[in-house]
C-alpha atoms as a PDB file:
ATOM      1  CA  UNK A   1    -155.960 127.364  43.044  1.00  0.00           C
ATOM      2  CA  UNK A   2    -159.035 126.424  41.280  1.00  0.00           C
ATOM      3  CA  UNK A   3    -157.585 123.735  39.075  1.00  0.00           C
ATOM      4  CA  UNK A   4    -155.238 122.436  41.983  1.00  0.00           C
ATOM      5  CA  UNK A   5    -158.588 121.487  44.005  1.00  0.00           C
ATOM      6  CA  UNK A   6    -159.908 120.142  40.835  1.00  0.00           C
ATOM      7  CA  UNK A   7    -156.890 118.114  40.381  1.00  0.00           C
ATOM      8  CA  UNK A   8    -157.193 116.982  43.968  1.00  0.00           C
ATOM      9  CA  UNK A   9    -160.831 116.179  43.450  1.00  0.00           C
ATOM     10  CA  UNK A  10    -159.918 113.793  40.805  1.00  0.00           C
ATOM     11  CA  UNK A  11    -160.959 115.834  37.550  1.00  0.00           C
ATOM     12  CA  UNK A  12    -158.718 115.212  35.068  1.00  0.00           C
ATOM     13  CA  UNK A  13    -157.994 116.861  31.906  1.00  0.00           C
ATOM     14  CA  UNK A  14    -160.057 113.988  29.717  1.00  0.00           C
ATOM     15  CA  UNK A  15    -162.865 114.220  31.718  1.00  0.00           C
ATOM     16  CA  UNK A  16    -162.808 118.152  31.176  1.00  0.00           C
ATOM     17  CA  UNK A  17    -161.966 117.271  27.494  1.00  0.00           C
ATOM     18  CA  UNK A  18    -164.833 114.635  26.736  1.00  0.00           C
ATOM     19  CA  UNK A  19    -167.642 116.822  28.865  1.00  0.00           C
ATOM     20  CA  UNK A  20    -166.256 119.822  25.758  1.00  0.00           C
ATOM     21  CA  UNK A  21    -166.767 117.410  22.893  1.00  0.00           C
ATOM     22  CA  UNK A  22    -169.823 115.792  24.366  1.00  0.00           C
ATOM     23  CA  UNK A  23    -171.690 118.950  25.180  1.00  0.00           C
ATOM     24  CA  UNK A  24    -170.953 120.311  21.253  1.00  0.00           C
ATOM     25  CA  UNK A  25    -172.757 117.177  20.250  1.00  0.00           C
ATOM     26  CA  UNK A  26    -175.646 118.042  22.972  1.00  0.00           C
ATOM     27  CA  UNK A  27    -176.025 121.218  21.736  1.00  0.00           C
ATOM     28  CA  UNK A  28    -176.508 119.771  18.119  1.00  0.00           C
ATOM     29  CA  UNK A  29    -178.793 117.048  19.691  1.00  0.00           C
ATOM     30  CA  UNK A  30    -180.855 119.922  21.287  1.00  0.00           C
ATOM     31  CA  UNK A  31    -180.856 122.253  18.883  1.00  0.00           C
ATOM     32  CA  UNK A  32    -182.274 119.191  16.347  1.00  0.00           C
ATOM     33  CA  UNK A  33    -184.709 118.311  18.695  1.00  0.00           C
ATOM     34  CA  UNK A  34    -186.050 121.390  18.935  1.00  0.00           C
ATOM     35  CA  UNK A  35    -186.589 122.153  15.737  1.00  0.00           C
ATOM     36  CA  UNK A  36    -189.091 119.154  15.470  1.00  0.00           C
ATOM     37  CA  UNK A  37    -190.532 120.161  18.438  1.00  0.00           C
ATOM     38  CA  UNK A  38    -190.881 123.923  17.431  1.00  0.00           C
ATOM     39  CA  UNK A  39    -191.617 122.859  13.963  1.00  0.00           C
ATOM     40  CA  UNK A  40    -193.809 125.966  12.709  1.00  0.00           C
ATOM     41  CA  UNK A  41    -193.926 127.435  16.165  1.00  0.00           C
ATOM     42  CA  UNK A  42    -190.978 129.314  17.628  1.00  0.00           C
ATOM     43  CA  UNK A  43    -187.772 128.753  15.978  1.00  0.00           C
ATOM     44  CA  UNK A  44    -185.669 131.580  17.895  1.00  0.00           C
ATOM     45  CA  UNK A  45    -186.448 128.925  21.014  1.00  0.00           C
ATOM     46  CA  UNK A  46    -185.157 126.132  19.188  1.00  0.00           C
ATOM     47  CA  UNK A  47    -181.534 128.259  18.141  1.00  0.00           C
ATOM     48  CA  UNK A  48    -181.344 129.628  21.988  1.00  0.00           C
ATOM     49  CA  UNK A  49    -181.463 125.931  23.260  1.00  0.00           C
ATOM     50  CA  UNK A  50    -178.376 124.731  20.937  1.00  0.00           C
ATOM     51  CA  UNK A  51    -176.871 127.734  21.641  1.00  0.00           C
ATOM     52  CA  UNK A  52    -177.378 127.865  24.943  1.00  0.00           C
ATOM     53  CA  UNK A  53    -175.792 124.260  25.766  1.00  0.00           C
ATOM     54  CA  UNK A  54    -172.984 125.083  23.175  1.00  0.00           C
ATOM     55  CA  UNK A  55    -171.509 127.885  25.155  1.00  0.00           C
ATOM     56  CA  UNK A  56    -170.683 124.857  27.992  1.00  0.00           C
ATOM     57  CA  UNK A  57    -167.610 123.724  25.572  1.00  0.00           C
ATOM     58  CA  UNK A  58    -165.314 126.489  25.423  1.00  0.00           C
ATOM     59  CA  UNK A  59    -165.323 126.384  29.316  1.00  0.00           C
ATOM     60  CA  UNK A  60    -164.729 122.488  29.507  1.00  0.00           C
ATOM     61  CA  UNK A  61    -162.632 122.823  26.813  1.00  0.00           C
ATOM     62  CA  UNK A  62    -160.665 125.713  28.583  1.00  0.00           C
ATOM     63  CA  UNK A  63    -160.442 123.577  31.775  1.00  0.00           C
ATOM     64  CA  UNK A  64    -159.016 120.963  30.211  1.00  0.00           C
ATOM     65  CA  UNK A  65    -156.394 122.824  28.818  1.00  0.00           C
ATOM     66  CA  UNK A  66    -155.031 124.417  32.355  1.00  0.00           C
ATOM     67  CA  UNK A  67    -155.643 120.978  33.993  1.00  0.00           C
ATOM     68  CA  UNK A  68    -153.618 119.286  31.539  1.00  0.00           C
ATOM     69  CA  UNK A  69    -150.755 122.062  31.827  1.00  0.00           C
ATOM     70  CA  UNK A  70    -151.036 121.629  35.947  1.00  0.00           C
ATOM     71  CA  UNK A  71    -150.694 117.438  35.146  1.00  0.00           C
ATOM     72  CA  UNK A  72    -147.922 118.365  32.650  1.00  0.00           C
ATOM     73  CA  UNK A  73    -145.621 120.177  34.926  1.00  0.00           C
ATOM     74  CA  UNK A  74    -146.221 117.639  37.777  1.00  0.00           C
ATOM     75  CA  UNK A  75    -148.847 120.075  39.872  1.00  0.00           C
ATOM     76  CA  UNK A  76    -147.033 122.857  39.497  1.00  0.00           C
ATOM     77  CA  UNK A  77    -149.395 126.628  37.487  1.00  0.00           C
ATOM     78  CA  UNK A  78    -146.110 128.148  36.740  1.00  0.00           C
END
């Protein structure tokens, strides 16, 4: 139901795909940029940022999967 509204919203499973990929390379951005900004301060702040923005991909990642079975079998789950 969820990825049939999705669908119908226009989401496709690239977009879904490329927001996975692109928030991995966030996280590493983040997590970078923290460390210079934490540099001899906090570094546990720094890790929880990265790690933080790289639990996003799995879920992207995962919703590009079922949207690209529902485009697969023509907008049919089963």
């Amino acid at each position: 139901m969820i990825i049939k509204k999705l669908h119908e919203m226009g989401v496709r499973s690239d977009y879904a795909y490329a927001a996975g990929v692109g928030s991995i390379g966030l996280a590493l951005l983040s997590w970078f940029g923290s460390l210079k900004v934490e540099e001899g301060q906090d570094l546990a702040r720094a890790d929880r940022w990265g790690i933080f923005i790289g639990e996003w991909a799995p879920t992207f990642l995962t919703l590009g999967l079922a949207l690209q079975h529902y485009e697969d079998n023509g907008g049919c789950c089963h």
